[in-house]
PDB file of N, CA and C in Angstrom:
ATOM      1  N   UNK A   1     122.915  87.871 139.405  1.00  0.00           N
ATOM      2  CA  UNK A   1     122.284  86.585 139.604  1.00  0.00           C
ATOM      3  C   UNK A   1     122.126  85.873 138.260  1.00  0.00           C
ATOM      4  N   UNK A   2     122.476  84.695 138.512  1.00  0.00           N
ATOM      5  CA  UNK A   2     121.836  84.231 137.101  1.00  0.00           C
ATOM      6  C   UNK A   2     120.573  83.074 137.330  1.00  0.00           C
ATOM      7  N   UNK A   3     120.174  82.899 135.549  1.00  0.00           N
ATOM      8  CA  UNK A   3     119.065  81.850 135.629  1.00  0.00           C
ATOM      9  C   UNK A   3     118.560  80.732 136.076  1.00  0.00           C
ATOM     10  N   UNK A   4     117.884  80.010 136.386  1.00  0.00           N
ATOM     11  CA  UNK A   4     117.747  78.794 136.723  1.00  0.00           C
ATOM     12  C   UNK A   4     117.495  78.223 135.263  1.00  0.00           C
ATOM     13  N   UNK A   5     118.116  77.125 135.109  1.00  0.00           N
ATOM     14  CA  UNK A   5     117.996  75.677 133.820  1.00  0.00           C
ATOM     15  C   UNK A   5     116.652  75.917 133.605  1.00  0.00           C
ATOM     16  N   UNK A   6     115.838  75.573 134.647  1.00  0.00           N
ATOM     17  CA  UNK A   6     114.400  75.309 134.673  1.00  0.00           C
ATOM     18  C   UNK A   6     113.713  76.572 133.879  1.00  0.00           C
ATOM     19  N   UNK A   7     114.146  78.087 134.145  1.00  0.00           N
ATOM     20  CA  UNK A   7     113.392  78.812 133.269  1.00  0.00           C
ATOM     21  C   UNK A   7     113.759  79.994 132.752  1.00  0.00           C
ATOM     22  N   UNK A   8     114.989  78.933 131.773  1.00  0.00           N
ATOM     23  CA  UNK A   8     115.379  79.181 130.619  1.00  0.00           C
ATOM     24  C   UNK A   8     114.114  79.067 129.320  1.00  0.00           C
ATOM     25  N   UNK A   9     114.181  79.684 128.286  1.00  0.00           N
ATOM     26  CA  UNK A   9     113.696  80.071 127.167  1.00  0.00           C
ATOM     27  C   UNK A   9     114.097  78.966 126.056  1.00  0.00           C
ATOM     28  N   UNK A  10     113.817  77.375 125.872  1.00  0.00           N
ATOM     29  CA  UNK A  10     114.714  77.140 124.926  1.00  0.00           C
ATOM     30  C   UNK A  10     114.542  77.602 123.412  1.00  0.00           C
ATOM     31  N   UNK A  11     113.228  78.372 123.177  1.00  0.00           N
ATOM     32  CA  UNK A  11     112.899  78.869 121.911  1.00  0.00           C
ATOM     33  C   UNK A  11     113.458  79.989 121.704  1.00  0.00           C
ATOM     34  N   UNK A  12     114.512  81.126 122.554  1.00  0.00           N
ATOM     35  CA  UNK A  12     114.686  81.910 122.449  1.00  0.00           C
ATOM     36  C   UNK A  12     115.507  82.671 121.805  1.00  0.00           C
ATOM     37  N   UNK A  13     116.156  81.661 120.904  1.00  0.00           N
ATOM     38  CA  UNK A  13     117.526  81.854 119.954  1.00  0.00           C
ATOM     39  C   UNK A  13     116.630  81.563 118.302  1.00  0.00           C
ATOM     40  N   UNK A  14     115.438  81.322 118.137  1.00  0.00           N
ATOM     41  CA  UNK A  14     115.132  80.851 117.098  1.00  0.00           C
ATOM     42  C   UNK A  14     114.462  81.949 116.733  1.00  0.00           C
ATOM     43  N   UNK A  15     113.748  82.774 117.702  1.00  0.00           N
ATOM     44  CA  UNK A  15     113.159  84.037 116.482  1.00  0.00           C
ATOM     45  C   UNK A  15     114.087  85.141 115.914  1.00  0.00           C
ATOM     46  N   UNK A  16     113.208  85.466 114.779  1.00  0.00           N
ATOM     47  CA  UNK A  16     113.866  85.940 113.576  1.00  0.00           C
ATOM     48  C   UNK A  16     113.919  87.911 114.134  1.00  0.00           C
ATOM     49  N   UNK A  17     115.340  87.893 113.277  1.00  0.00           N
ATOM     50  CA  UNK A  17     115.873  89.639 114.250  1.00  0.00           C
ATOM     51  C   UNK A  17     114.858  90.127 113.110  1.00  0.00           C
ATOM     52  N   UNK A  18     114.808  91.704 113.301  1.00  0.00           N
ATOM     53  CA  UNK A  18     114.602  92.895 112.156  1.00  0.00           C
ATOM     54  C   UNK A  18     115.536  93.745 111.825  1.00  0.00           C
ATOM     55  N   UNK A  19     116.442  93.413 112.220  1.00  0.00           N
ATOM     56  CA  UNK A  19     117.313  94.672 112.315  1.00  0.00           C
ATOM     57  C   UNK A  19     118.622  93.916 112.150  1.00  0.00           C
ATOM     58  N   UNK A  20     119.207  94.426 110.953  1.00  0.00           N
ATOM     59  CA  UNK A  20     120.460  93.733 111.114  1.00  0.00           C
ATOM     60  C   UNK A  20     121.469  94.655 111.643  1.00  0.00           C
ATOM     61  N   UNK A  21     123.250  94.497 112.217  1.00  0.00           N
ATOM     62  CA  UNK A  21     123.634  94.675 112.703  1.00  0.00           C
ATOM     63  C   UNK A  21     124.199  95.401 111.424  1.00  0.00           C
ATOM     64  N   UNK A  22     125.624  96.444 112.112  1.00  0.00           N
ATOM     65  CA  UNK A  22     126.218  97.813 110.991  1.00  0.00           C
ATOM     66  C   UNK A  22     126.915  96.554 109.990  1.00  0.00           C
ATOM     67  N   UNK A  23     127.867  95.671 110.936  1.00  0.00           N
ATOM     68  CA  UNK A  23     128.628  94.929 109.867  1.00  0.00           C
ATOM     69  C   UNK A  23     127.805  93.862 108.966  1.00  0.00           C
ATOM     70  N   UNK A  24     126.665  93.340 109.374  1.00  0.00           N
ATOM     71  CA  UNK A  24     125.786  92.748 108.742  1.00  0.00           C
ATOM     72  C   UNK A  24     125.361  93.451 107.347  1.00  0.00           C
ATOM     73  N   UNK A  25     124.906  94.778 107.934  1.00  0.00           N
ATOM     74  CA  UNK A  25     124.394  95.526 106.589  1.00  0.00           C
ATOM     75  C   UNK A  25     125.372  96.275 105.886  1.00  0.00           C
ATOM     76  N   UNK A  26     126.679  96.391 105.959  1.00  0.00           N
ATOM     77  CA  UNK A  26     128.144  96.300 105.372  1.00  0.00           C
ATOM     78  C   UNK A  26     127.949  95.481 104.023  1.00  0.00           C
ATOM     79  N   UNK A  27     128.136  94.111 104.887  1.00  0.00           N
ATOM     80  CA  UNK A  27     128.393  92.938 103.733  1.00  0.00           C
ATOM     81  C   UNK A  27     127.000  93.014 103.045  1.00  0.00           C
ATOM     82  N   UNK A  28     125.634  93.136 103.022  1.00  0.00           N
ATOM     83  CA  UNK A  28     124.545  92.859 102.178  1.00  0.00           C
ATOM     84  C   UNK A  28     125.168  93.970 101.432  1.00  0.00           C
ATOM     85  N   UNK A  29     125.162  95.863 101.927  1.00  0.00           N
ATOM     86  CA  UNK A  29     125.308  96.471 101.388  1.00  0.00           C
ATOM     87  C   UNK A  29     126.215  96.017  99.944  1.00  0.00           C
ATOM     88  N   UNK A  30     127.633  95.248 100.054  1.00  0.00           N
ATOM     89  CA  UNK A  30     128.476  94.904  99.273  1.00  0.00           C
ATOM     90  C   UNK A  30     127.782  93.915  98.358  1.00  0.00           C
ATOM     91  N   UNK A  31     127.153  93.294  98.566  1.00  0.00           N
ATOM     92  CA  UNK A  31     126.382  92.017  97.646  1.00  0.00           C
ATOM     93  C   UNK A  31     125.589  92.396  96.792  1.00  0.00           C
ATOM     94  N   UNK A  32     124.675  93.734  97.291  1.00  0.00           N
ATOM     95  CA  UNK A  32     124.215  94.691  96.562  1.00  0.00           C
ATOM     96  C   UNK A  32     124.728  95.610  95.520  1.00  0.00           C
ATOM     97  N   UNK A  33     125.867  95.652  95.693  1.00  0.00           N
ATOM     98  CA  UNK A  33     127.000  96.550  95.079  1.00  0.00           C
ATOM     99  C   UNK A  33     126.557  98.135  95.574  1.00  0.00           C
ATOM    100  N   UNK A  34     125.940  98.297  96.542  1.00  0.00           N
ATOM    101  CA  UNK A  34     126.004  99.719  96.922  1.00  0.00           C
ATOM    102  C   UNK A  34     126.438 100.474  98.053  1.00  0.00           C
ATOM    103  N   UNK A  35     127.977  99.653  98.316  1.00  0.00           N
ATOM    104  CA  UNK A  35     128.669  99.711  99.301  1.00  0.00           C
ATOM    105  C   UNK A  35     129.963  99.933  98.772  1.00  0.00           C
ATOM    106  N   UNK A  36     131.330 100.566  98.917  1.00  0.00           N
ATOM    107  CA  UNK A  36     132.470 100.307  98.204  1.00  0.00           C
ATOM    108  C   UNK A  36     132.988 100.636  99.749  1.00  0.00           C
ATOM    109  N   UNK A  37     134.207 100.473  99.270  1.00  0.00           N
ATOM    110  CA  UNK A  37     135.675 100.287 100.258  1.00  0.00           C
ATOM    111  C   UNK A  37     135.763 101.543 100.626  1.00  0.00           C
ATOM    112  N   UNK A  38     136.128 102.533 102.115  1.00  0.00           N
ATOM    113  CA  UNK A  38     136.568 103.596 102.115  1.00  0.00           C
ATOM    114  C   UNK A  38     135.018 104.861 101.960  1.00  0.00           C
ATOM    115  N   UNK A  39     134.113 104.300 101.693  1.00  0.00           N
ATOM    116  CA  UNK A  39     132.500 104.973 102.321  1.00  0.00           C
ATOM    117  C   UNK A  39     132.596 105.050 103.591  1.00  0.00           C
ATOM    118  N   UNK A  40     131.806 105.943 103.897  1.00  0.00           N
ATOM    119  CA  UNK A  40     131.551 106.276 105.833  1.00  0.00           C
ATOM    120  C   UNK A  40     130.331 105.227 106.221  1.00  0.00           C
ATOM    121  N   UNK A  41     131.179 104.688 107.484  1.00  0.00           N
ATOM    122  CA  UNK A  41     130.210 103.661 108.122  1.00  0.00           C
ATOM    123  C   UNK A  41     128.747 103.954 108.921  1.00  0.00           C
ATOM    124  N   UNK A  42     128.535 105.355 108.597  1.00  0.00           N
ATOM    125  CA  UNK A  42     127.665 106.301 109.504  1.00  0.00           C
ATOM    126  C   UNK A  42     126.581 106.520 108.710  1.00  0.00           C
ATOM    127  N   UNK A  43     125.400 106.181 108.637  1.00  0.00           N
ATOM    128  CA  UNK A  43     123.907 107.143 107.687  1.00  0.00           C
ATOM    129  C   UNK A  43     123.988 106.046 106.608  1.00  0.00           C
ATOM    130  N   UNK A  44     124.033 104.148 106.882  1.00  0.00           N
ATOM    131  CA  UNK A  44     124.127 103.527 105.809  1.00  0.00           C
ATOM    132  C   UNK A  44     122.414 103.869 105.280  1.00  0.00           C
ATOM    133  N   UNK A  45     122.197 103.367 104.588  1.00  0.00           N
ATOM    134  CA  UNK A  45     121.407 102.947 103.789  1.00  0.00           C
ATOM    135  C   UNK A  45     120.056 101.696 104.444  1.00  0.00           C
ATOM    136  N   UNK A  46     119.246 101.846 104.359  1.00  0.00           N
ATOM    137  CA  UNK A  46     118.263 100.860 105.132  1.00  0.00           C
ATOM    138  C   UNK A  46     118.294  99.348 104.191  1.00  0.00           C
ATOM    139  N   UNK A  47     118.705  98.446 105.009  1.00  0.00           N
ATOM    140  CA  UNK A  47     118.541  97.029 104.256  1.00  0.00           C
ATOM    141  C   UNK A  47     117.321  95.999 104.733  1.00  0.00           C
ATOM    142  N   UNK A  48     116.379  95.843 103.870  1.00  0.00           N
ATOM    143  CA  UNK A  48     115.701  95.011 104.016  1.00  0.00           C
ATOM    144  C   UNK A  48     116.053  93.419 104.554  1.00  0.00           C
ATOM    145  N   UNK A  49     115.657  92.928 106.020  1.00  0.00           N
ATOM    146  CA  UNK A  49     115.722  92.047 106.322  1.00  0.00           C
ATOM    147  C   UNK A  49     114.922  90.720 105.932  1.00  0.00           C
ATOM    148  N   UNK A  50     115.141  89.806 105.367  1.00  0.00           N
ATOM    149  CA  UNK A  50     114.613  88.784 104.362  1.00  0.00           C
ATOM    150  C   UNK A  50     114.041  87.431 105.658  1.00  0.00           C
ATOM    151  N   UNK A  51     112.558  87.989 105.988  1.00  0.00           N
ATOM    152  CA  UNK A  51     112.383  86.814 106.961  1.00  0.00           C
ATOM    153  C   UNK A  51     112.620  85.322 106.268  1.00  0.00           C
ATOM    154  N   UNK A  52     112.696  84.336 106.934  1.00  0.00           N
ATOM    155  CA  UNK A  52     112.569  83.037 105.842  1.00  0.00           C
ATOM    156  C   UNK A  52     111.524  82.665 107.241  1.00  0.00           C
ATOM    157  N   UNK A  53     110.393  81.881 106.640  1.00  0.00           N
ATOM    158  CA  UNK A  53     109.136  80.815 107.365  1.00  0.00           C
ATOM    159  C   UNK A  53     109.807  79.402 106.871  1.00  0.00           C
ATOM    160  N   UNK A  54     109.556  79.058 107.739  1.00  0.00           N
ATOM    161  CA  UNK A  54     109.581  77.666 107.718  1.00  0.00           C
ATOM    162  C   UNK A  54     108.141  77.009 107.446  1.00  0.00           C
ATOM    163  N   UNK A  55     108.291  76.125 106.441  1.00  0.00           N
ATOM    164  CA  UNK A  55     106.352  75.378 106.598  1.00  0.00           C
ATOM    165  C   UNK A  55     106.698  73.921 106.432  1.00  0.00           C
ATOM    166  N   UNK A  56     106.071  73.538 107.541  1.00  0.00           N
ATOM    167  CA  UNK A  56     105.607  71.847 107.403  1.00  0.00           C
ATOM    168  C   UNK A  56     105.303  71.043 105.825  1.00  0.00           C
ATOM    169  N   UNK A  57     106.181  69.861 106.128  1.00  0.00           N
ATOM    170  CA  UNK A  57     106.303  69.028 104.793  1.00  0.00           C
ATOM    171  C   UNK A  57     105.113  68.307 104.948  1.00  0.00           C
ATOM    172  N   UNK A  58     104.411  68.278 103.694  1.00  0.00           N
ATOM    173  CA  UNK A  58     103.013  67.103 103.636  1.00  0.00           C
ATOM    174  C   UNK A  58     103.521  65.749 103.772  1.00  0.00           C
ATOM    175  N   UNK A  59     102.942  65.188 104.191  1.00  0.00           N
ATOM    176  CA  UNK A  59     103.340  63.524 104.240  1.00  0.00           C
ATOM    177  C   UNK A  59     103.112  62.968 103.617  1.00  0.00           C
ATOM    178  N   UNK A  60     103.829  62.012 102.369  1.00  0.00           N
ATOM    179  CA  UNK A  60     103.604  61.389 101.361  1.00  0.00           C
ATOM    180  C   UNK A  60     103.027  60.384 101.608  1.00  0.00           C
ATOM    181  N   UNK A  61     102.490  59.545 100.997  1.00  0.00           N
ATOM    182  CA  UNK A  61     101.610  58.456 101.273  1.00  0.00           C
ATOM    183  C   UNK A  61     102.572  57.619 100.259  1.00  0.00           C
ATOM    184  N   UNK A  62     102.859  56.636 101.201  1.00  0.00           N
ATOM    185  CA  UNK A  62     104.018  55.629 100.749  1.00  0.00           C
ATOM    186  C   UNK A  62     103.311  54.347  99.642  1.00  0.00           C
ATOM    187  N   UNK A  63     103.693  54.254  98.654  1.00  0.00           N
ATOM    188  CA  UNK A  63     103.092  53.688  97.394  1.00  0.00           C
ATOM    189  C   UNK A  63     103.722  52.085  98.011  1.00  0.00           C
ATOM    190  N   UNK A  64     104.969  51.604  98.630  1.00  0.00           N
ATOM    191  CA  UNK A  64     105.045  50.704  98.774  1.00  0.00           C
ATOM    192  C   UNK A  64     104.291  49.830  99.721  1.00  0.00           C
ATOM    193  N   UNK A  65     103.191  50.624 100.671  1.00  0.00           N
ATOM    194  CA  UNK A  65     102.668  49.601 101.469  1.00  0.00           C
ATOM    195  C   UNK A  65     101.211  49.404 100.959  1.00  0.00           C
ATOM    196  N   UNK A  66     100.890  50.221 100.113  1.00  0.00           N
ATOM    197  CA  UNK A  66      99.932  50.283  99.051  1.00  0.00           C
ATOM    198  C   UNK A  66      99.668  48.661  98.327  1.00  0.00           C
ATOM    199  N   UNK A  67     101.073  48.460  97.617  1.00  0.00           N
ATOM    200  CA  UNK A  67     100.978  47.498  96.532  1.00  0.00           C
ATOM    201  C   UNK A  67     101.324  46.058  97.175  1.00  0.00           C
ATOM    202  N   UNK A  68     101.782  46.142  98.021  1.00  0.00           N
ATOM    203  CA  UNK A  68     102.338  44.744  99.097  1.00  0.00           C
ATOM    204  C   UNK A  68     101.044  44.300  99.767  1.00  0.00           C
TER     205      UNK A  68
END
């Protein structure tokens, strides 16, 4: 069966994973340099997942309606 439109999740693609995937932590591994070519893809190494927050911009107070 599938979903109805109506109750669908539209926030549900925006939260943040913990866990990255083998090929994900491949390439960090490599960026790190503690990955080389021809290592076993099995017992990597734990990679810290880097949340990013988002925070609300202050609202500037516009100097031009100030002086007009």
């Amino acid at each position: 069966m599938t979903i109805d439109k109506s109750l669908k999740i539209k926030a549900g693609a925006i939260k943040t994973r913990n866990v990255y995937t083998r090929a994900e932590r491949v390439t960090k591994l490599k960026e790190l340099e503690r990955f080389e070519e021809g290592d076993k893809i099995y017992g990597l190494p734990k990679v810290r997942v880097v949340k990013i927050s988002l925070k609300k911009k202050k609202k500037v107070k516009k100097e031009d309606d100030d002086a007009a």
